[in-house]
N, C-alpha and C. Protein backbone atom coordinates (compact mmCIF):
# COMPACT_ATOMS: atom_id res chain seq x y z
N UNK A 1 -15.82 32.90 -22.13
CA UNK A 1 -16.66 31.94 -21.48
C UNK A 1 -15.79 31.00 -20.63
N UNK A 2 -16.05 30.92 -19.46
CA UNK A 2 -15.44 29.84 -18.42
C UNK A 2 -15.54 28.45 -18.94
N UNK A 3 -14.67 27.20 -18.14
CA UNK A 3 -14.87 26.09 -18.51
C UNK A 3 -16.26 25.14 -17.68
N UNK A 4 -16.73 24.59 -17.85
CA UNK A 4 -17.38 24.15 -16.88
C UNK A 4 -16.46 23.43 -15.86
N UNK A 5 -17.85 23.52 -14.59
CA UNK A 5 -16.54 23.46 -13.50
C UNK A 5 -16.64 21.20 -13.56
N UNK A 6 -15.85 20.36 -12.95
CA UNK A 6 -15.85 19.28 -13.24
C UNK A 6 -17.12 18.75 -11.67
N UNK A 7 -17.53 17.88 -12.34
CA UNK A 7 -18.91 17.35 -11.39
C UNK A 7 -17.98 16.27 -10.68
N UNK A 8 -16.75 15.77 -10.93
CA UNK A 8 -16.57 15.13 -9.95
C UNK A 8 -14.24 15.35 -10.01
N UNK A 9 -14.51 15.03 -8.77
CA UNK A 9 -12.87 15.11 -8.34
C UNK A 9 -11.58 14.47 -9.22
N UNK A 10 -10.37 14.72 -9.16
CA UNK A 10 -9.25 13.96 -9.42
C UNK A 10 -9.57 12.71 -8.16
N UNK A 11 -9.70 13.48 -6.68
CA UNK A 11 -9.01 12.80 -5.77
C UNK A 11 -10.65 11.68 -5.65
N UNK A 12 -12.22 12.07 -6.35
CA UNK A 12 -12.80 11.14 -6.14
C UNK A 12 -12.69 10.05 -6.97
N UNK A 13 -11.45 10.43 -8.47
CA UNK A 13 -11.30 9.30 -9.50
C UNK A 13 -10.56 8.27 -9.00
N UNK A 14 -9.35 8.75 -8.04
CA UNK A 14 -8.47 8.19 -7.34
C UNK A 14 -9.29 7.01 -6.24
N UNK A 15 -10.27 7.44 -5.76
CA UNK A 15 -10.57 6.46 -5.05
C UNK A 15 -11.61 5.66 -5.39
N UNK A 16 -12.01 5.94 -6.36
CA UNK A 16 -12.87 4.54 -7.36
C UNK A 16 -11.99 4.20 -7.71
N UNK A 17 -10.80 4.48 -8.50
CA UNK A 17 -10.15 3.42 -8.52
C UNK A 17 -9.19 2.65 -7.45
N UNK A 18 -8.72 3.15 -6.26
CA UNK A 18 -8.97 2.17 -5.70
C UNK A 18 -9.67 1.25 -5.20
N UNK A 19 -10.57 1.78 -5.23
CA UNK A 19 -12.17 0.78 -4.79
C UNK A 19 -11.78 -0.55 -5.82
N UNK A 20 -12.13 0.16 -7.03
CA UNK A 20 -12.00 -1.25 -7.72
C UNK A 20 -10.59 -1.97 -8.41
N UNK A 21 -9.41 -1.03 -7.96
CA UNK A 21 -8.20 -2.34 -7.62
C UNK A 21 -8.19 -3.06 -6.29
N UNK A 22 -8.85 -2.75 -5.06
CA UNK A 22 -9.02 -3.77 -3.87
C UNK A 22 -10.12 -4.94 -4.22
N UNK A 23 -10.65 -4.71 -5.78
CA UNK A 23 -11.82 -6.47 -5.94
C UNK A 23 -10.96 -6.83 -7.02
N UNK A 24 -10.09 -5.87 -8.17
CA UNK A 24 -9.78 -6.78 -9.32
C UNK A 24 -8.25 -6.89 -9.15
N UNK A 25 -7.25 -7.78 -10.14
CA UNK A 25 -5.74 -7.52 -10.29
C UNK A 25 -5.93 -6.50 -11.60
N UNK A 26 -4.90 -6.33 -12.20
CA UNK A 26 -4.37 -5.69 -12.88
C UNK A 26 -5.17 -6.00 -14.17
N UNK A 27 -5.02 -7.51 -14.58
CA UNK A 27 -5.85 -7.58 -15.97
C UNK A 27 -7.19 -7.16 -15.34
N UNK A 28 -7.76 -7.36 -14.84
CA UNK A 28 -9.31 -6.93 -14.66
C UNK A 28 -9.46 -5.07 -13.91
N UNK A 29 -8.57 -4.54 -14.01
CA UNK A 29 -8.51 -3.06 -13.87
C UNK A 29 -9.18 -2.26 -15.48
N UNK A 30 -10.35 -2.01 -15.69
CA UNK A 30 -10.67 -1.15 -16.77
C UNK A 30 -10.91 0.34 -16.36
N UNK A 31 -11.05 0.79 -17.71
CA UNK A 31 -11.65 2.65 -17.04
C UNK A 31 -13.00 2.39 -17.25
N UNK A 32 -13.75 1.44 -17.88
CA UNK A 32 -15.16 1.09 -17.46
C UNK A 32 -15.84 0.95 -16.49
N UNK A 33 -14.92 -0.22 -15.85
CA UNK A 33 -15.01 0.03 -14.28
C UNK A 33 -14.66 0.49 -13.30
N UNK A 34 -13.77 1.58 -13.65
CA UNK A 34 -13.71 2.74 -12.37
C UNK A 34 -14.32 3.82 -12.50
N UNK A 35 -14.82 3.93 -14.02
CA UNK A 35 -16.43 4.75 -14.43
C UNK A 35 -16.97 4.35 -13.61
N UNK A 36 -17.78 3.18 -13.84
CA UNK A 36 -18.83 2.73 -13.01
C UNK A 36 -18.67 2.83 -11.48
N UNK A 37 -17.67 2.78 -10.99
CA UNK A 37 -16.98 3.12 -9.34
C UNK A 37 -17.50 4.47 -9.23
N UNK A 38 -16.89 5.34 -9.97
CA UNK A 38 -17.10 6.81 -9.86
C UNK A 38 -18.09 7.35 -10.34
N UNK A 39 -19.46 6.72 -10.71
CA UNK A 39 -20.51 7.22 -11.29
C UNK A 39 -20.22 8.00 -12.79
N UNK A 40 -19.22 8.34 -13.95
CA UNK A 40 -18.37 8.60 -14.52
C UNK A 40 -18.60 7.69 -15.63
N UNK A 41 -18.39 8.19 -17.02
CA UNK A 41 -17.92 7.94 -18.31
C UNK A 41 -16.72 7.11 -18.06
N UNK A 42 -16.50 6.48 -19.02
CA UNK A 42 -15.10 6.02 -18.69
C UNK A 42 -14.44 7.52 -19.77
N UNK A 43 -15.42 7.84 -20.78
CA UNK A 43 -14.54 8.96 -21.51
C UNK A 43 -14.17 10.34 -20.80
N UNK A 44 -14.54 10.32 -19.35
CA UNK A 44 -14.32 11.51 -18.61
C UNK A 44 -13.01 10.72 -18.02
N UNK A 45 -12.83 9.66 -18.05
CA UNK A 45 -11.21 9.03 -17.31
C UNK A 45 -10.21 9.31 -18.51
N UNK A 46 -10.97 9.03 -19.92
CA UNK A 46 -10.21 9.13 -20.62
C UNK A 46 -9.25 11.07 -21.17
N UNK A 47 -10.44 11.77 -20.84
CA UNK A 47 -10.39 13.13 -21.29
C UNK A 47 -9.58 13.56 -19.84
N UNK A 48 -9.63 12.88 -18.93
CA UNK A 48 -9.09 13.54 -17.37
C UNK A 48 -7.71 13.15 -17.44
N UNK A 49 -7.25 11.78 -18.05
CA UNK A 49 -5.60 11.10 -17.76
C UNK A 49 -4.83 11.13 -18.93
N UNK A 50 -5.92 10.41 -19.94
CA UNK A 50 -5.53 9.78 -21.33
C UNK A 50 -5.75 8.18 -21.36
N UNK A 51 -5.12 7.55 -20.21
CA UNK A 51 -5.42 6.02 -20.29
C UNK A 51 -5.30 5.26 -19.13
N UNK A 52 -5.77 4.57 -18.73
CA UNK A 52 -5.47 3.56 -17.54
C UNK A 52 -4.04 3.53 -17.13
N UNK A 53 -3.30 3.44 -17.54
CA UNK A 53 -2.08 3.87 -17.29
C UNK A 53 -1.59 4.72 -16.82
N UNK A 54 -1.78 5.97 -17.53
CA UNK A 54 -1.73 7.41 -17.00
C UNK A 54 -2.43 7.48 -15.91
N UNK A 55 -3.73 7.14 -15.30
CA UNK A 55 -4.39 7.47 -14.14
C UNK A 55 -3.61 6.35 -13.37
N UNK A 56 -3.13 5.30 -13.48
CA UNK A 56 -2.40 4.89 -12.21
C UNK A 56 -1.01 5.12 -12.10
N UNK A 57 -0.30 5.91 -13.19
CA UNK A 57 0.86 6.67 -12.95
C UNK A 57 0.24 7.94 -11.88
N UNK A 58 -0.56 8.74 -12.15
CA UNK A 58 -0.69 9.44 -11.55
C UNK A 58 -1.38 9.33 -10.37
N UNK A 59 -2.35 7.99 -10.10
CA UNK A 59 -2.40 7.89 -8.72
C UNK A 59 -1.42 7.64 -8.20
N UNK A 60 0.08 7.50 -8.70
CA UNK A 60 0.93 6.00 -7.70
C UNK A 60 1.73 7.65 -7.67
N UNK A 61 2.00 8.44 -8.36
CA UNK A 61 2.58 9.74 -7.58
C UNK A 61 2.09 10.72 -6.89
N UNK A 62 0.62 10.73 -6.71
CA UNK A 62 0.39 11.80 -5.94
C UNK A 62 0.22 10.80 -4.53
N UNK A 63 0.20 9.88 -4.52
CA UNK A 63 -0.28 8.82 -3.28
C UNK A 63 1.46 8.25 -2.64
N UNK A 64 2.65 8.71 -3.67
CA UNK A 64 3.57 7.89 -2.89
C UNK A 64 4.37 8.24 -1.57
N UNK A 65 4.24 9.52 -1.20
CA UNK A 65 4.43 9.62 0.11
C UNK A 65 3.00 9.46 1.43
N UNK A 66 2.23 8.64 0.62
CA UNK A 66 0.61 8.92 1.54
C UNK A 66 1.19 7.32 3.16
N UNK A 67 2.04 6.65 2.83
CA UNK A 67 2.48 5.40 4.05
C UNK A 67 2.98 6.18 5.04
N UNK A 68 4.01 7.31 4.69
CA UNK A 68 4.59 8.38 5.67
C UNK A 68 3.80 9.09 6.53
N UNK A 69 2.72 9.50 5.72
CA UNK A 69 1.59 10.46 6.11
C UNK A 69 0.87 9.61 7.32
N UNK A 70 0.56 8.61 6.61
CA UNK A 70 -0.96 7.65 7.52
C UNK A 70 0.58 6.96 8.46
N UNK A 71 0.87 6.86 8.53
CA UNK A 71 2.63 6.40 10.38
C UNK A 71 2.31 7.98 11.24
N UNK A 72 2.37 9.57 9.97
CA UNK A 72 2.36 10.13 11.14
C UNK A 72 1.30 10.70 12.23
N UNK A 73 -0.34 10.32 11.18
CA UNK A 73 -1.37 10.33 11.51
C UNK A 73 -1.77 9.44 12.58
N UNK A 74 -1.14 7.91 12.64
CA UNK A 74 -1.28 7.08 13.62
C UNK A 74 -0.79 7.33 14.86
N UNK A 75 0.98 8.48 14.67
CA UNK A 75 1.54 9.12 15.85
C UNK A 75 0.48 9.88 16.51
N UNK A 76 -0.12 10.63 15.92
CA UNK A 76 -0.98 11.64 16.85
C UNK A 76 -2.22 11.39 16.99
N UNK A 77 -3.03 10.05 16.91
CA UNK A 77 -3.53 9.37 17.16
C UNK A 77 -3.54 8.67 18.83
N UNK A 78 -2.36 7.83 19.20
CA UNK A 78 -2.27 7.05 20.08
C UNK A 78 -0.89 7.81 20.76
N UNK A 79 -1.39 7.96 22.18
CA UNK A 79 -0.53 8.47 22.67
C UNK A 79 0.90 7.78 23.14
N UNK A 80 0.79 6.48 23.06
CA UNK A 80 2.23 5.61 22.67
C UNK A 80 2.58 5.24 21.19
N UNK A 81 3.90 5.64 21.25
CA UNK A 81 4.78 5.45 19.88
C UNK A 81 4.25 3.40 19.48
N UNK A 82 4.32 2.99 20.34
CA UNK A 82 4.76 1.65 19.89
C UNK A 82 2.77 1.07 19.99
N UNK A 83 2.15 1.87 20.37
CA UNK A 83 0.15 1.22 19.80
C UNK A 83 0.15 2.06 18.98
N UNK A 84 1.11 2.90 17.95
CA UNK A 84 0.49 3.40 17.05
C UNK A 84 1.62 2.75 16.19
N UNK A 85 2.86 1.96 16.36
CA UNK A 85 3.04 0.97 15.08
C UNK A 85 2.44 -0.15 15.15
N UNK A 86 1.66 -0.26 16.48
CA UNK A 86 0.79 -1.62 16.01
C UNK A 86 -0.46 -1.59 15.05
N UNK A 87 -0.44 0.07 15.62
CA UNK A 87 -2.14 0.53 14.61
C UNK A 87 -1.85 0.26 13.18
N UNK A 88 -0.10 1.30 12.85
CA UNK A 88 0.36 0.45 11.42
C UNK A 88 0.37 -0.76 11.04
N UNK A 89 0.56 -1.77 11.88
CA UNK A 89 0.05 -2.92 11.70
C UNK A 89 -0.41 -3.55 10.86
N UNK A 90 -2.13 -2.68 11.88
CA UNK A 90 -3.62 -3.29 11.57
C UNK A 90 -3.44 -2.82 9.94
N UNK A 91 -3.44 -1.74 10.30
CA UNK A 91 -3.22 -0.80 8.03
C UNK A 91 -2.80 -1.74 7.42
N UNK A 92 -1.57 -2.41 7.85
CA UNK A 92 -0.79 -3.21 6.39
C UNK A 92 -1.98 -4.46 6.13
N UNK A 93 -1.99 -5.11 7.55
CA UNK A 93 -3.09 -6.12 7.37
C UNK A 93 -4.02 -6.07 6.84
N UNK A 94 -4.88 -5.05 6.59
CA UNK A 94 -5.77 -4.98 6.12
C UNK A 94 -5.79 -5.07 4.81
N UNK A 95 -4.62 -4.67 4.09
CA UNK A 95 -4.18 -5.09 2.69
C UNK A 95 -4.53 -6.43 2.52
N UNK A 96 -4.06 -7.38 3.36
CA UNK A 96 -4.14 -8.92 3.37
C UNK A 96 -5.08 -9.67 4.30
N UNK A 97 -6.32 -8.92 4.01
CA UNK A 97 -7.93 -9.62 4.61
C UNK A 97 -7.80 -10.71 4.47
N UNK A 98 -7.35 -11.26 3.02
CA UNK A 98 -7.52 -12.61 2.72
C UNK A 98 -6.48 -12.70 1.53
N UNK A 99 -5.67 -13.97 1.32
CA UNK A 99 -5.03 -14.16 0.65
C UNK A 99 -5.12 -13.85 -0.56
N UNK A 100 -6.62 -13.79 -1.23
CA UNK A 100 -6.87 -12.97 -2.76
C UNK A 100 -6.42 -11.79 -2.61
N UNK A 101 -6.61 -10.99 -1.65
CA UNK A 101 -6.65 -9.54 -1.68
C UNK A 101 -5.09 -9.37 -1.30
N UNK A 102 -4.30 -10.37 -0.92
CA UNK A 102 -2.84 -9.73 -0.94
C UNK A 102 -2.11 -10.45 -2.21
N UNK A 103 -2.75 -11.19 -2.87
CA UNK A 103 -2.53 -11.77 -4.07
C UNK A 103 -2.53 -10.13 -5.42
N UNK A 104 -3.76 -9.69 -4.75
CA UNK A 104 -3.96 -8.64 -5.98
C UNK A 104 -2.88 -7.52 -5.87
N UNK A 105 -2.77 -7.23 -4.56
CA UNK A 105 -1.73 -6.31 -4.12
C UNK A 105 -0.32 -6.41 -4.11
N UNK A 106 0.23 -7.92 -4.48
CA UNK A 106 1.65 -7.68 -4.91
C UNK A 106 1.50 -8.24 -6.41
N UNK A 107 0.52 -8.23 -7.40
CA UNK A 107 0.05 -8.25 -8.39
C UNK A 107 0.34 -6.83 -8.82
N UNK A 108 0.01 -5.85 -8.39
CA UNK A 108 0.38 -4.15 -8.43
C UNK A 108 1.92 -3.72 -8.23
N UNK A 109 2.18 -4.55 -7.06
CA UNK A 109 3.45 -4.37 -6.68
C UNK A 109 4.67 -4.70 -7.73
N UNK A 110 4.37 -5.88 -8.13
CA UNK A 110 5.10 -6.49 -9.52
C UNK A 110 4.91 -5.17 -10.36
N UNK A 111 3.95 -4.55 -11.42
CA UNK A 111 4.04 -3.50 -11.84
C UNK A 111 5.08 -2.30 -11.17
N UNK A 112 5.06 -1.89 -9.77
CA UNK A 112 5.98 -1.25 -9.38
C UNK A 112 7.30 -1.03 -9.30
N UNK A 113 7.24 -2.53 -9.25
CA UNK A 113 8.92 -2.99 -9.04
C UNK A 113 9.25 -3.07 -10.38
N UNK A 114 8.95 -3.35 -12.08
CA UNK A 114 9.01 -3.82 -12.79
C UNK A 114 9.51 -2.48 -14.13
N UNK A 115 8.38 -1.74 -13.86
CA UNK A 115 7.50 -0.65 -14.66
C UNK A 115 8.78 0.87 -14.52
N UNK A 116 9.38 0.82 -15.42
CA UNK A 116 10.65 2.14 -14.52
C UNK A 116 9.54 3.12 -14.69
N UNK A 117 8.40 3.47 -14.98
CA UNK A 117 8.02 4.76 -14.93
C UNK A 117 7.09 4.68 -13.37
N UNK A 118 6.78 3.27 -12.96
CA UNK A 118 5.99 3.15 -11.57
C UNK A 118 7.17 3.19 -10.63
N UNK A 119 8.31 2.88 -10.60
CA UNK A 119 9.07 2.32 -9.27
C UNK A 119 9.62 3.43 -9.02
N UNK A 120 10.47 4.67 -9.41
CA UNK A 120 10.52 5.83 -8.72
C UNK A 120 9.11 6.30 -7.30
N UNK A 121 8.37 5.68 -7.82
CA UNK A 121 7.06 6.51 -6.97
C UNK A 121 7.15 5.29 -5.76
N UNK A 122 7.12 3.69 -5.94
CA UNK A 122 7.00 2.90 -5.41
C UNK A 122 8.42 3.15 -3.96
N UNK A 123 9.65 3.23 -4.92
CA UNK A 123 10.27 3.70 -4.17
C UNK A 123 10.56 4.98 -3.18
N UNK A 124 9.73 5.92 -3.55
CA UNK A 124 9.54 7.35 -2.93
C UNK A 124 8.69 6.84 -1.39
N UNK A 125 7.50 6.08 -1.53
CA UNK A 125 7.10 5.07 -0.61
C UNK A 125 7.41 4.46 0.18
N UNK A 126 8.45 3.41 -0.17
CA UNK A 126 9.64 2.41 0.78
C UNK A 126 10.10 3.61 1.73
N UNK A 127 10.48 4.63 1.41
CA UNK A 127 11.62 5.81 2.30
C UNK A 127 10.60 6.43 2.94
N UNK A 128 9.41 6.48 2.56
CA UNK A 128 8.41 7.65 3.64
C UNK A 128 7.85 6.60 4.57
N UNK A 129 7.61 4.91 4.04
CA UNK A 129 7.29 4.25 5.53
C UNK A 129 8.38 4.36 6.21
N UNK A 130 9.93 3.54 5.61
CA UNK A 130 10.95 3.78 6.83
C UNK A 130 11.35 4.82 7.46
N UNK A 131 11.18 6.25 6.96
CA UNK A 131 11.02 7.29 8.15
C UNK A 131 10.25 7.33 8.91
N UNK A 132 9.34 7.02 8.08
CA UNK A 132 7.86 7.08 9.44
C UNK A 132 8.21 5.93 10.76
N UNK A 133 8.55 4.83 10.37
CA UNK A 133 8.96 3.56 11.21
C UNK A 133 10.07 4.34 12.17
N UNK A 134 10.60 4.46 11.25
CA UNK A 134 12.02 5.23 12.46
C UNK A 134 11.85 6.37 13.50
N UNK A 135 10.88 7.57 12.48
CA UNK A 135 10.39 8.52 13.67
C UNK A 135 9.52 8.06 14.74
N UNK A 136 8.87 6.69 14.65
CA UNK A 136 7.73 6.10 15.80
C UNK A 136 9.03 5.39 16.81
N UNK A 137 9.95 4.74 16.05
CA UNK A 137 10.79 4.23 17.29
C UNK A 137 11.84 4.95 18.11
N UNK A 138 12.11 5.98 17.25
CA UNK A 138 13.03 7.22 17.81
C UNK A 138 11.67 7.65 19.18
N UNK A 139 10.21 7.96 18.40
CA UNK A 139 9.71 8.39 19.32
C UNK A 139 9.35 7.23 20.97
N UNK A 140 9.27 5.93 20.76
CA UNK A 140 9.16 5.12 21.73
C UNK A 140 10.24 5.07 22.30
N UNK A 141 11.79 5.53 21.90
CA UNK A 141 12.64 5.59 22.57
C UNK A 141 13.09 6.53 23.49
N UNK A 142 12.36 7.60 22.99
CA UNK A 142 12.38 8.86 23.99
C UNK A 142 11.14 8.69 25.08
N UNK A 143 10.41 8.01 24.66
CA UNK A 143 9.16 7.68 25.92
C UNK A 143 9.60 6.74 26.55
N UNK A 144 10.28 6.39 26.57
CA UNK A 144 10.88 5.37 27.70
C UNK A 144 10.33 3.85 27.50
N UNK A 145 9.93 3.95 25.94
CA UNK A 145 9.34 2.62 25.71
C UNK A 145 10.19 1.39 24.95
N UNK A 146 11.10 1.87 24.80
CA UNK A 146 12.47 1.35 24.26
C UNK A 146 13.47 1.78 24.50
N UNK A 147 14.44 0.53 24.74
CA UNK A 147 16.00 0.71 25.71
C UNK A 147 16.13 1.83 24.71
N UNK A 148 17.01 2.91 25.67
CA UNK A 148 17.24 3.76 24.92
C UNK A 148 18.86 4.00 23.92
N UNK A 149 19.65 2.49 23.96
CA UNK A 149 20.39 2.02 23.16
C UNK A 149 20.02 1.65 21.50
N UNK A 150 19.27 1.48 21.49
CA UNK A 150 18.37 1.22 20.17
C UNK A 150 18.74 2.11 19.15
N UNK A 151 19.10 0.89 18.44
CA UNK A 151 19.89 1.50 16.77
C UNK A 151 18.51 1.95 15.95
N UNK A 152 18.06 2.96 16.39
CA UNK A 152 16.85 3.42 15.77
C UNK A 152 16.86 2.90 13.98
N UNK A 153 17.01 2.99 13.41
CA UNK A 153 17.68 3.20 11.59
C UNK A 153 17.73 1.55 11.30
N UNK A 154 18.29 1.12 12.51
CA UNK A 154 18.28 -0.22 12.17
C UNK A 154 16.99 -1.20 12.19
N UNK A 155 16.48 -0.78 13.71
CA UNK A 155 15.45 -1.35 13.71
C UNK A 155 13.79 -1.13 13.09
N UNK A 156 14.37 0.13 12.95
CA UNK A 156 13.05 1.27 11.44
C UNK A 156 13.17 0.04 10.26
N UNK A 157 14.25 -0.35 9.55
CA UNK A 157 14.36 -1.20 9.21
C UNK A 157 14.08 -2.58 8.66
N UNK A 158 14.26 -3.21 10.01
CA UNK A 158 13.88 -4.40 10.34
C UNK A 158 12.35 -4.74 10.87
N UNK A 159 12.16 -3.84 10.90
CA UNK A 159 10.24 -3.59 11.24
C UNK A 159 9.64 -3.73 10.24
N UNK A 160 10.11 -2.82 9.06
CA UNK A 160 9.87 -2.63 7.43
C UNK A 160 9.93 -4.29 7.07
N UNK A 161 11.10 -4.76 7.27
CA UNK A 161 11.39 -5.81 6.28
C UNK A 161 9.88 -7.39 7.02
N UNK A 162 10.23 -7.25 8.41
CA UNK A 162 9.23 -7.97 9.10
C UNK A 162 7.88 -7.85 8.88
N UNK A 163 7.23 -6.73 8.83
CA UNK A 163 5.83 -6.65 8.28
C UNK A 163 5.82 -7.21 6.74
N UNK A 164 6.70 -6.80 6.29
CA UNK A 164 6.20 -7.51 4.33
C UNK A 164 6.32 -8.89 4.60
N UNK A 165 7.51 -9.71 5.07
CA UNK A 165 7.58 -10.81 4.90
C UNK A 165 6.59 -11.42 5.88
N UNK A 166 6.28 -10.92 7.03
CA UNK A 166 5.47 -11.58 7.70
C UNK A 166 3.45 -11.73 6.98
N UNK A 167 3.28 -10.52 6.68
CA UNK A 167 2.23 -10.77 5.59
C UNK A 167 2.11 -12.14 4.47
N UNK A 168 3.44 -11.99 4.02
CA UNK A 168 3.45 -13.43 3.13
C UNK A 168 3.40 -14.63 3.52
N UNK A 169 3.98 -14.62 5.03
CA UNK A 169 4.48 -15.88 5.50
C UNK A 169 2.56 -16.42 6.19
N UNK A 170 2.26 -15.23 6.33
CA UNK A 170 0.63 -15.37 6.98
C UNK A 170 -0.22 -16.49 5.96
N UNK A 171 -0.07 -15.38 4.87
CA UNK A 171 -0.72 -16.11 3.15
C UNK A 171 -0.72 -17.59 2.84
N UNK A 172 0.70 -18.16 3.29
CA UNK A 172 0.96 -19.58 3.18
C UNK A 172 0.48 -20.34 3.70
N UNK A 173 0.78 -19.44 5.66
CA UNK A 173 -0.24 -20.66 6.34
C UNK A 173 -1.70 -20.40 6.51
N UNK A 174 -1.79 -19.28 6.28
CA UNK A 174 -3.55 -18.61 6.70
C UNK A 174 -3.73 -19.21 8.06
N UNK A 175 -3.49 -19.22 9.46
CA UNK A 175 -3.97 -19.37 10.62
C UNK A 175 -4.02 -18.39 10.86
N UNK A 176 -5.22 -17.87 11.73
CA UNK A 176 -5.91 -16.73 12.58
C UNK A 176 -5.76 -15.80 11.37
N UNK A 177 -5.86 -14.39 11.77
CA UNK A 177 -6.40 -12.99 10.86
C UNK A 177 -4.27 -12.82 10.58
N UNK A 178 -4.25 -11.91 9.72
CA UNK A 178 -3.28 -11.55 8.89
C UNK A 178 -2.83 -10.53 10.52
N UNK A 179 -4.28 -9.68 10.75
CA UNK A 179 -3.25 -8.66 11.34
C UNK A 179 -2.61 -9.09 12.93
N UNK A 180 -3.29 -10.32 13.50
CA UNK A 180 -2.48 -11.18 14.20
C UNK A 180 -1.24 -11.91 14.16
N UNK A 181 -0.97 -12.79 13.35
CA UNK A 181 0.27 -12.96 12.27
C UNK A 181 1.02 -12.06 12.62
N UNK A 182 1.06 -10.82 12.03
CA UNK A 182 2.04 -10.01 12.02
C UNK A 182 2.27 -9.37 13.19
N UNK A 183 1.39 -9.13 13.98
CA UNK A 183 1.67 -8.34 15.71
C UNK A 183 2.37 -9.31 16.28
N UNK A 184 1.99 -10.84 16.34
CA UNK A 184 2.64 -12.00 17.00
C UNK A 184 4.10 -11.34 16.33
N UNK A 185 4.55 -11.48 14.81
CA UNK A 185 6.54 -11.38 14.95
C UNK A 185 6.47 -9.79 15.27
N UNK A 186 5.52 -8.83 15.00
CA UNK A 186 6.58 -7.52 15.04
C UNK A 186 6.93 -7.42 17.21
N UNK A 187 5.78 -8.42 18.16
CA UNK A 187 6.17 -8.56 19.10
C UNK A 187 7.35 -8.92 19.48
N UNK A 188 7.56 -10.14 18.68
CA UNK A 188 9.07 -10.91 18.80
C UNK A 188 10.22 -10.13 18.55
N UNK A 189 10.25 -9.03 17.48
CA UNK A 189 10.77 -8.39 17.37
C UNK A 189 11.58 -7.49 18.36
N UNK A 190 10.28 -6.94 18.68
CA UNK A 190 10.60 -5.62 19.95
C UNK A 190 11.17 -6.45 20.89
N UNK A 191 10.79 -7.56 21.53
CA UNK A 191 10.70 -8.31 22.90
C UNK A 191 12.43 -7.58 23.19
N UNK A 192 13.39 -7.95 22.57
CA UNK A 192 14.37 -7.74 22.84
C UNK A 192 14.84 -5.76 23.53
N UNK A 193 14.19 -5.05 22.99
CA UNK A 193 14.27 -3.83 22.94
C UNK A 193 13.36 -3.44 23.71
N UNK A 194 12.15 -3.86 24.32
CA UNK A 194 11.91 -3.03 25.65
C UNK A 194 12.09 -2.67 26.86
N UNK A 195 11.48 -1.42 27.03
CA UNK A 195 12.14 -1.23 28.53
C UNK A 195 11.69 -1.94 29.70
N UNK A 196 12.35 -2.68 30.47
CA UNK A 196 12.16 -3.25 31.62
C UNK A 196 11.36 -2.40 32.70
């Protein structure tokens, strides 16, 4: 006799629960309520992972090269290298709608950085945005959209480090939208590096 087949996905458990880590932090993360997200038992989260834990170990590894992916999706998207790291941008910003919601998200992040069984994955992440960053400016540099002196690696980089901190620095003051904030420095940034 076959197994029955499952009425609903890994990858649709994955995104109830993100659904409901973008409203709760960490203490308010249950498998009750990513049941209820996913129309779902919480004992079908439980029989599918084992525990809340386990399902966000295993979302945070099948998802940790997904920043690499969505940089190279934005490449073939916009036919300039440098409106499709602004499109990255808009993505990060959107993490930080509002200061709760980037509150909850380095609420997770703390787990990442913290957790040795999360930060391998967290870190698998850090390296697939900065390639991705680097292959968009390698690619604006071959389009003639950046001097073509440009310490690519470096400034892959410094793009990385500017979007996180600039997100935070947004949080403090909250003037205008987050994903303004951050286009205003990653502009400042480039200013130096475009082509005339």
């Amino acid at each position: 006799m076959s197994p029955r087949p499952r009425k609903v996905t890994d990858e649709e458990l994955f995104t109830a629960t993100y659904a409901v880590m973008n409203r709760v932090g960490p203490r308010g993360l249950t498998l009750a309520a990513i049941a209820a997200e996913a129309g779902v038992t919480a004992a079908v989260l439980v029989q599918r992972f084992g525990s809340r834990r386990d399902l966000l170990l295993a979302l945070s590894r099948k998802h940790a090269d997904a920043s690499g992916a969505i940089i190279d999706d934005l490449a073939k998207q916009h036919p300039s290298p440098l409106a499709a790291l602004r499109a990255y941008v808009a993505c990060m910003a959107g993490m930080a709608a509002t200061p709760a919601a980037l509150a909850r998200n380095l609420a997770y992040l703390q787990i990442d950085l913290t957790d040795p069984e999360f930060r391998p994955h967290v870190m698998r992440q850090a390296q697939a945005t900065r390639r991705g960053l680097r292959r968009l400016v390698e690619a604006a540099r071959a389009a003639g959209e950046l001097d073509p002196r440009v310490a690519s690696a470096q400034l892959a980089r410094t793009i990385e480090a500017v979007i996180s901190g600039s997100l935070l620095t947004w949080a403090f003051y909250q003037k205008g939208s987050a994903e303004r904030w951050v286009r205003t420095d990653l502009d400042a940034v480039l200013a130096p590096y475009l082509s005339r």
